[in-house]
Protein backbone atom coordinates (compact mmCIF):
# COMPACT_ATOMS: atom_id res chain seq x y z
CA UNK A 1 8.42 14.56 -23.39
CA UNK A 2 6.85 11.88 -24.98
CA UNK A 3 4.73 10.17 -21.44
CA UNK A 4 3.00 7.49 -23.26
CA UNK A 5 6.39 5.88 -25.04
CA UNK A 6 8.79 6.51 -20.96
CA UNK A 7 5.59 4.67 -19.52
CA UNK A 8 5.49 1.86 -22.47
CA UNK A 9 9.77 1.31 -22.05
CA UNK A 10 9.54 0.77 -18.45
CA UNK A 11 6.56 -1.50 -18.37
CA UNK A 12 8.51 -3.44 -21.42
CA UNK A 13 11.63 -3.66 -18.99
CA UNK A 14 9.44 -5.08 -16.47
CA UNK A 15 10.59 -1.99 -14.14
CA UNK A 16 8.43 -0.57 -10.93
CA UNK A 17 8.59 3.06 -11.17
CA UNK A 18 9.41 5.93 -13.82
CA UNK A 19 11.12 9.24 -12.42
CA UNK A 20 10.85 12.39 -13.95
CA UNK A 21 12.69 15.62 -12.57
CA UNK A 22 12.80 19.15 -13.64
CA UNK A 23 16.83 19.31 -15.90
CA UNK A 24 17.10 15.47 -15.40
CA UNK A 25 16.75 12.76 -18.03
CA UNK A 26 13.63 9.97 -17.47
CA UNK A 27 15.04 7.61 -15.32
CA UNK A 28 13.17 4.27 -13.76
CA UNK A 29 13.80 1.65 -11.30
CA UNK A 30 14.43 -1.81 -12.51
CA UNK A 31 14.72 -4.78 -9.75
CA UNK A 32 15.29 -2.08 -7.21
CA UNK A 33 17.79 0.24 -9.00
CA UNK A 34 17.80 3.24 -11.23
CA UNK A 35 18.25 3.62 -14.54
CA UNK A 36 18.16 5.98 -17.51
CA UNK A 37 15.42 4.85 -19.35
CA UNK A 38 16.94 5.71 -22.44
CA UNK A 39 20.76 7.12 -23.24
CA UNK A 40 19.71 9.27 -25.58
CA UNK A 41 16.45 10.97 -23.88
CA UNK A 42 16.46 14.96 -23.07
CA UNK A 43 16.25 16.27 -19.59
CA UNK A 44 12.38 17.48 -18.76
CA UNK A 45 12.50 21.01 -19.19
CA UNK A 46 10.04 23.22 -17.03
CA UNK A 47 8.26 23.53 -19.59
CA UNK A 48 7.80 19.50 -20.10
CA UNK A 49 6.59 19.59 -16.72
CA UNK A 50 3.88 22.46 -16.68
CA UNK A 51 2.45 20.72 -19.82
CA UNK A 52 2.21 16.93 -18.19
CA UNK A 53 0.91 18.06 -14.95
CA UNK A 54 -1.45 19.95 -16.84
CA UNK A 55 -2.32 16.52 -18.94
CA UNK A 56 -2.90 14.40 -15.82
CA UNK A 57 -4.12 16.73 -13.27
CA UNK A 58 -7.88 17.63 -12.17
CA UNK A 59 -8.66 20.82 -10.82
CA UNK A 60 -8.98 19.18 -6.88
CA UNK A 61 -5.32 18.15 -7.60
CA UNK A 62 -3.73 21.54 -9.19
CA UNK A 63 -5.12 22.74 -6.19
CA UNK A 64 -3.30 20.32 -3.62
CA UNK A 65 -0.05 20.96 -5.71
CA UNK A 66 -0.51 24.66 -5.42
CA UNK A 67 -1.19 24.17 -1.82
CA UNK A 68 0.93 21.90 -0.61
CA UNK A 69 3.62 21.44 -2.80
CA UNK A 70 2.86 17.80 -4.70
CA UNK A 71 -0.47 15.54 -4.76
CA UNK A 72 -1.37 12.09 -5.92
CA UNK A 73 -3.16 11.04 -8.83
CA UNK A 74 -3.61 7.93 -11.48
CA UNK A 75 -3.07 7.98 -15.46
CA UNK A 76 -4.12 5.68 -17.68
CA UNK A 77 -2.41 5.20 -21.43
CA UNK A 78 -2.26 2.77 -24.32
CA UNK A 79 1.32 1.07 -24.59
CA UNK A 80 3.48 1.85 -27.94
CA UNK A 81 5.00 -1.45 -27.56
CA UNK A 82 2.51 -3.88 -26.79
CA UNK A 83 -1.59 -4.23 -26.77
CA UNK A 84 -1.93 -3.35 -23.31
CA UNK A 85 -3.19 -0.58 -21.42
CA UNK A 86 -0.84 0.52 -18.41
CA UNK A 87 -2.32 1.98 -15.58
CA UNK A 88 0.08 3.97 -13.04
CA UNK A 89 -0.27 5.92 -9.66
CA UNK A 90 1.82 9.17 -9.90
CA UNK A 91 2.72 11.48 -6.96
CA UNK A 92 3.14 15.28 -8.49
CA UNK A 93 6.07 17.38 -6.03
CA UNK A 94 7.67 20.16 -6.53
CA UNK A 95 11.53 20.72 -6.09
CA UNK A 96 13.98 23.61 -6.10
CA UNK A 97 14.07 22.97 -9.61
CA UNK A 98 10.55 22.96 -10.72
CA UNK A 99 7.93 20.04 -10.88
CA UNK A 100 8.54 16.19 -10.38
CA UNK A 101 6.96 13.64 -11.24
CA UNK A 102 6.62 10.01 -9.53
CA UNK A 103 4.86 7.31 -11.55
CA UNK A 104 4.49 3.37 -10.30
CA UNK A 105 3.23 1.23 -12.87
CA UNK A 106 0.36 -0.94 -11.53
CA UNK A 107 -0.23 -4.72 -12.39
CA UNK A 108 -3.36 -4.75 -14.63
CA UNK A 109 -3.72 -8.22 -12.82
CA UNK A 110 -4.08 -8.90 -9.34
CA UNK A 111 -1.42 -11.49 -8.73
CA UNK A 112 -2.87 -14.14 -6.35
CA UNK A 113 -1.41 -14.91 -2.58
CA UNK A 114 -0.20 -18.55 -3.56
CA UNK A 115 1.76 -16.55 -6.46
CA UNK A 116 2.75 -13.68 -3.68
CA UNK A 117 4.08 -16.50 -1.43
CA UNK A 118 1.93 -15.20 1.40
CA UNK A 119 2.63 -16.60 4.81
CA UNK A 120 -0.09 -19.14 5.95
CA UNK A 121 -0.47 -17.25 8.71
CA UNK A 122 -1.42 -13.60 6.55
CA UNK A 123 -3.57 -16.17 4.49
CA UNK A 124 -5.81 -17.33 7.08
CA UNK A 125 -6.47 -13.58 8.36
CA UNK A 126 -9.23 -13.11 5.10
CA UNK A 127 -11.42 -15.70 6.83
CA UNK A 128 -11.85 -13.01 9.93
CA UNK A 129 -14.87 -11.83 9.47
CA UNK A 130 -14.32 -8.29 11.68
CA UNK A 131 -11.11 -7.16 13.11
CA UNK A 132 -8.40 -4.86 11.80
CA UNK A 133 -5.32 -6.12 9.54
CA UNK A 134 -2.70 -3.99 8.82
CA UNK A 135 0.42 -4.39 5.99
CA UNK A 136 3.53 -2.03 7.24
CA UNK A 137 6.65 -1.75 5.27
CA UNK A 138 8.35 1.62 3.78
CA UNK A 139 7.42 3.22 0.51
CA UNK A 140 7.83 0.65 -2.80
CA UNK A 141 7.94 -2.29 -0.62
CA UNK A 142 4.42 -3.90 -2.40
CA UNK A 143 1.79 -3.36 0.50
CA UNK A 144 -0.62 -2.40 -2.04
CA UNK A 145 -0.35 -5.48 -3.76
CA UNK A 146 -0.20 -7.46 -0.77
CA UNK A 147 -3.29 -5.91 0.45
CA UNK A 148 -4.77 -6.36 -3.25
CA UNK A 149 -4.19 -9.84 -3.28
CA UNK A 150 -6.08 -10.29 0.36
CA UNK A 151 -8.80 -8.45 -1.05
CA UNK A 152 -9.34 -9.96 -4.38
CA UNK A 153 -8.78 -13.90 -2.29
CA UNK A 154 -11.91 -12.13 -0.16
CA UNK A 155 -14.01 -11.35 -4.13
CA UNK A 156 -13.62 -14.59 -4.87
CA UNK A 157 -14.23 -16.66 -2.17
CA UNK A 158 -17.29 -14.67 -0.11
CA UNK A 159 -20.30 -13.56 -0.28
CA UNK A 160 -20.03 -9.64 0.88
CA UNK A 161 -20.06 -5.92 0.86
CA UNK A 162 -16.13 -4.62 -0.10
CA UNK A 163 -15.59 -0.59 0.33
CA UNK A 164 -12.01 0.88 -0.95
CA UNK A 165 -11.04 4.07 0.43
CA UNK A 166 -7.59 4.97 -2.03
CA UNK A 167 -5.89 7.49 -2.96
CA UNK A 168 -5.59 7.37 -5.77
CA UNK A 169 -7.39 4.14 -6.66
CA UNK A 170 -4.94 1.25 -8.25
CA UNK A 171 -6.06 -2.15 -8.52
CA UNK A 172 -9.18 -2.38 -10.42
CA UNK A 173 -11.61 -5.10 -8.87
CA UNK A 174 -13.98 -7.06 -10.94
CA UNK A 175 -17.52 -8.34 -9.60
CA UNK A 176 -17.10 -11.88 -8.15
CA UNK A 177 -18.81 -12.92 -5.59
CA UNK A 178 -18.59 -9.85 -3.75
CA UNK A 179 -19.73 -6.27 -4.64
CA UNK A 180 -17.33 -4.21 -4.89
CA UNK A 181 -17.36 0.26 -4.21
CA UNK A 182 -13.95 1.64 -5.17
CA UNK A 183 -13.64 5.81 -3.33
CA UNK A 184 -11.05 7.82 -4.58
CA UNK A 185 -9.73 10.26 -2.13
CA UNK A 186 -10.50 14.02 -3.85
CA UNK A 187 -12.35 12.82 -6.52
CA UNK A 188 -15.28 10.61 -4.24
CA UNK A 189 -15.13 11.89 -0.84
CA UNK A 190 -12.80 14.58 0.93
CA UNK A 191 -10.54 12.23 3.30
CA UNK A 192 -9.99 8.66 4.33
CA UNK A 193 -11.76 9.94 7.62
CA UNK A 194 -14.45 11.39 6.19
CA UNK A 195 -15.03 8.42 3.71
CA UNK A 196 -14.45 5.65 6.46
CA UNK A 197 -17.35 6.98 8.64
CA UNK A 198 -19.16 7.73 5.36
CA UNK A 199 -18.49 3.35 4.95
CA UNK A 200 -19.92 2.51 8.31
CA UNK A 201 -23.59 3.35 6.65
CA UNK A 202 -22.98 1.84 3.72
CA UNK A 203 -23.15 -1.74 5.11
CA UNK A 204 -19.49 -2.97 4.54
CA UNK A 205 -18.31 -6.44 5.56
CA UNK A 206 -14.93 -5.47 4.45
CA UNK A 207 -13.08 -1.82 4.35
CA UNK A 208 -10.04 -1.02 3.00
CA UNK A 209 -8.43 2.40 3.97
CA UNK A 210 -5.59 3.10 1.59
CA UNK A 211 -2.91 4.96 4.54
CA UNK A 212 -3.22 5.35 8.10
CA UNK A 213 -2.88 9.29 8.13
CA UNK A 214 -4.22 11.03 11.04
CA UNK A 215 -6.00 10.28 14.69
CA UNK A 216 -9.33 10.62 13.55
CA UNK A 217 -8.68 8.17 10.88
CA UNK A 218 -7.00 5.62 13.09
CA UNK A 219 -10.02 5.82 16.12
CA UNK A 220 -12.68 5.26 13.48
CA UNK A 221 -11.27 2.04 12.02
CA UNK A 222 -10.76 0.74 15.16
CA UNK A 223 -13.82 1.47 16.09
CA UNK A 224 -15.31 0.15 12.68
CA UNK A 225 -13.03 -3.11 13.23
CA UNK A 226 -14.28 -3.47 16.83
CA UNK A 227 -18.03 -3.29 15.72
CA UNK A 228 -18.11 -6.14 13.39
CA UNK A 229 -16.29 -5.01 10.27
CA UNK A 230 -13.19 -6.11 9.08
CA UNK A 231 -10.38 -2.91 8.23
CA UNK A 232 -7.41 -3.42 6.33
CA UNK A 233 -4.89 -0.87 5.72
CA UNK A 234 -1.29 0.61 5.19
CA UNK A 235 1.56 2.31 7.35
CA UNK A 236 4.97 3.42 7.01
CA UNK A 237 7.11 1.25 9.03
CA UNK A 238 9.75 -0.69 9.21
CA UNK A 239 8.56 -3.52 11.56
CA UNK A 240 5.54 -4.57 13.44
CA UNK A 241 6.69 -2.76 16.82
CA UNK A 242 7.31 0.39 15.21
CA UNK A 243 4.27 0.27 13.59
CA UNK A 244 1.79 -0.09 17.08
CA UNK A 245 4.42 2.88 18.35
CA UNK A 246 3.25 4.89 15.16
CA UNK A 247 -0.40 3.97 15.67
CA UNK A 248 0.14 5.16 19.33
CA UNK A 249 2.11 8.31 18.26
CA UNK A 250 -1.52 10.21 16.30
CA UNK A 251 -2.45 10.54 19.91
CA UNK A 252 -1.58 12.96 22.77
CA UNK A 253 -0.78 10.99 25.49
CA UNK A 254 -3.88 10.93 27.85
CA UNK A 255 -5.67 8.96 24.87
CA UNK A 256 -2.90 6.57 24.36
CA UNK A 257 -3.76 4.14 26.80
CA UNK A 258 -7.17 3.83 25.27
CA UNK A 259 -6.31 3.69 21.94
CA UNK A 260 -3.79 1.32 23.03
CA UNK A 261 -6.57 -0.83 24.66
CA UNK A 262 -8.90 -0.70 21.66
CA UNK A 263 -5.81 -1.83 19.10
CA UNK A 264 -5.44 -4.86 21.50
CA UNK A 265 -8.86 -5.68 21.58
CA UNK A 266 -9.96 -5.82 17.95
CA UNK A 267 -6.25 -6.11 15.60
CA UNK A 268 -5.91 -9.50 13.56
CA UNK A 269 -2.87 -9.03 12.28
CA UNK A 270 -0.31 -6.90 11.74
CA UNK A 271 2.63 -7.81 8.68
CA UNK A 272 5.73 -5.50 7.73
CA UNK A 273 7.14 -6.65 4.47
CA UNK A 274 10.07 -5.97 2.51
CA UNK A 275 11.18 -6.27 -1.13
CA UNK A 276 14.42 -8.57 -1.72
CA UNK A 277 16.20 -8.85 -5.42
CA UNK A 278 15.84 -12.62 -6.33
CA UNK A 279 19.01 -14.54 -6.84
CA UNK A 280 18.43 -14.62 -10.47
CA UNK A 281 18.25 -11.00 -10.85
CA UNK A 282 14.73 -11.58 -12.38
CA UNK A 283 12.49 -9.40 -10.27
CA UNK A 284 12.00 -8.67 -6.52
CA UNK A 285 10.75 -11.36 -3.53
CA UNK A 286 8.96 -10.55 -0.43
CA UNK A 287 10.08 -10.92 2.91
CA UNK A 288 7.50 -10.87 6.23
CA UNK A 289 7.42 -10.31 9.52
CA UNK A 290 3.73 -11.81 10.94
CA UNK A 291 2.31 -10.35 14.36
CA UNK A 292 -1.13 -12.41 14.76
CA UNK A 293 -3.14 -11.95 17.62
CA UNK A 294 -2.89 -14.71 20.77
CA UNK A 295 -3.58 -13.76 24.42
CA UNK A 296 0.30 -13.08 24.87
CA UNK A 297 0.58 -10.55 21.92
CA UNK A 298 -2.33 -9.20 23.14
CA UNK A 299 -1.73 -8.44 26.75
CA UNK A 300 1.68 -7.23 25.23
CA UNK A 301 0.31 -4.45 23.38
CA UNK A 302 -2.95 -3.95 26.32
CA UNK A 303 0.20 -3.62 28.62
CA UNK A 304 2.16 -1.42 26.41
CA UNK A 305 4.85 -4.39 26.07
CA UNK A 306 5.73 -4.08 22.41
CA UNK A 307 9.21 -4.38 23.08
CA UNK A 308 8.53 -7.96 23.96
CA UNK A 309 6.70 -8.62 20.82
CA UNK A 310 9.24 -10.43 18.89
CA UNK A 311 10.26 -13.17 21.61
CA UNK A 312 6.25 -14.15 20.85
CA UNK A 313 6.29 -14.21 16.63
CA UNK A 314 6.23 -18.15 17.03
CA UNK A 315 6.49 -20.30 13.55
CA UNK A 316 4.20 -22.66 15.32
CA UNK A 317 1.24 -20.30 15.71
CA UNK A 318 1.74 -18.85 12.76
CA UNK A 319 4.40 -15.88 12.81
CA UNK A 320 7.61 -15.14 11.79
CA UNK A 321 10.29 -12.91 12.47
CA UNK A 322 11.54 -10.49 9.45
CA UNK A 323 15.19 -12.11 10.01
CA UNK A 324 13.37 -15.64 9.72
CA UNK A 325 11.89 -15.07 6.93
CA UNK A 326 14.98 -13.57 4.45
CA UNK A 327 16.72 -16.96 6.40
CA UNK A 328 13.81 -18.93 4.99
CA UNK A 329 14.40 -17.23 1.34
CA UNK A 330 17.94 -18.02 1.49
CA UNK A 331 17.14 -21.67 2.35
CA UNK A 332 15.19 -21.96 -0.86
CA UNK A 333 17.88 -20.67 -2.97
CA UNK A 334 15.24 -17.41 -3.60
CA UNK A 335 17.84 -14.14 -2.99
């Protein structure tokens, strides 16, 4: 189980994501499928799989595995195939069969929002300077680099104080204009809560909290965004409605209506994206769905009106509806 070549083949093939299961052959996603990575590859024994997650685990993270039954973590190789260096986030689980392994290859470059095709309306939320942003979408649907390519506009652009809160860290960002702390979760500090209030005295302009996990994560960034900082962030959802609802759902219900007042208050934006194949078969397009705050969208979620939300996600001021957009894609001949 040769990681270094599976992890050089599927960056060659240009593909997202390398899968490796206990009595299974390598297999990796390519445009949004998967694929054998090779015909002629083995199945991972147990034994394969003992031995990498041995290779690429710390102590903190064997510990999570035993735990909890998988963890998260980053590895970092030299390509057989090409000079490069490939850089990957990998999510160790366990299985009835044995261990699995989950590795998504990063971009060693930050792509840039023009190249992204951002929304105008996502664009113009990096010149906030406090307020909380955040990308929605489900799992392989490029929030990260989304969210890197907002940051990185932000390093280039301003003057300021940028704090990462990841787990495990993925984009590397380079000094620009901005300083730049990169946390990894396990390795830096103990939990995005516990790093986020850790942030608040380490005089941020910017914070970036990898996943909205828990309540006492989700209260603090509001709370950061509403005191002058701007939070950007991740959830799991499949549209901008379900994700207030989620934000909502952390808390028993005789908090809600604060936490629901809060959100309203102090949230820029919030954008659920999804991942198209291109007409050409050459890669994967984005698709958006833009929520931007106005006094209607607002009072909608103050109100606890989210149903409502979408009859507001006006073109003119900025948003978009996720049907819109793929209409808009199809228009340009992109899917």
């Amino acid at each position: 189980m040769d990681i270094q070549k599976l992890l050089s083949i599927v960056q060659k093939e240009h593909g997202s994501d390398l899968h490796l299961l206990t009595n299974v052959v390598p297999c990796m996603r390519v445009n949004g499928a998967i694929q054998a990575v090779n015909e002629d590859s083995l199945p991972m024994t147990t034994e394969d799989g003992e031995t990498l997650a041995e290779q690429i685990l710390n102590d903190y993270q064997e510990d999570q595995l035993d735990n909890f039954g998988d963890t998260d973590a980053s590895y970092t190789c030299e390509s057989k195939l090409e000079k490069k260096i490939i850089r990957a986030r990998v999510n160790v689980y366990r299985d009835y069969q044995g261990l699995s392994f989950a590795f998504r290859i990063i971009n060693e470059k930050i792509p840039t929002m023009k190249e992204l095709m951002l929304p105008i309306g996502l664009r113009n939320l990096i010149k906030k300077k406090h307020g909380f942003i955040a990308i929605t979408g489900p799992t392989g649907s490029g929030k990260t680099t989304t969210l890197a390519a907002m940051l990185n506009e932000i390093n280039e652009t301003q003057y300021a104080n940028i704090i990462t809160l990841e787990d495990p860290i993925e984009y590397m960002y380079p000094v620009r204009r901005c300083i730049v702390s990169q946390r990894e979760i396990g390795q830096n500090c103990s939990s995005f809560a516990t790093g986020l209030k850790a942030a608040l005295r380490q005089d941020p302009n910017v914070i970036l909290v990898g996943e909205m996990r828990d309540a006492e994560t989700i209260s603090t960034a509001l709370a950061a965004a509403e005191t002058g900082h701007l939070v950007l962030t991740t959830l799991h959802t499949a549209n901008v409605i379900e994700a207030v609802d989620r934000i909502l759902q952390y808390f028993p219900a005789n908090q809600q209506k604060q936490i629901q007042a809060q959100l309203a208050n102090c949230f820029e934006g919030i954008i659920a994206q999804q991942l198209i194949p291109k007409k050409n078969g050459e890669g994967r397009i984005a698709a958006f769905e833009v929520l931007l705050k106005t006094p209607a969208t607002e009072n909608l979620i103050r109100n606890g009106e989210t149903f409502q939300v979408k009859d507001y996600l006006r073109p003119e001021q900025g948003m978009i509806t996720m049907e819109e957009s793929i209409k808009n894609l199809r228009e340009r001949n992109c899917i």
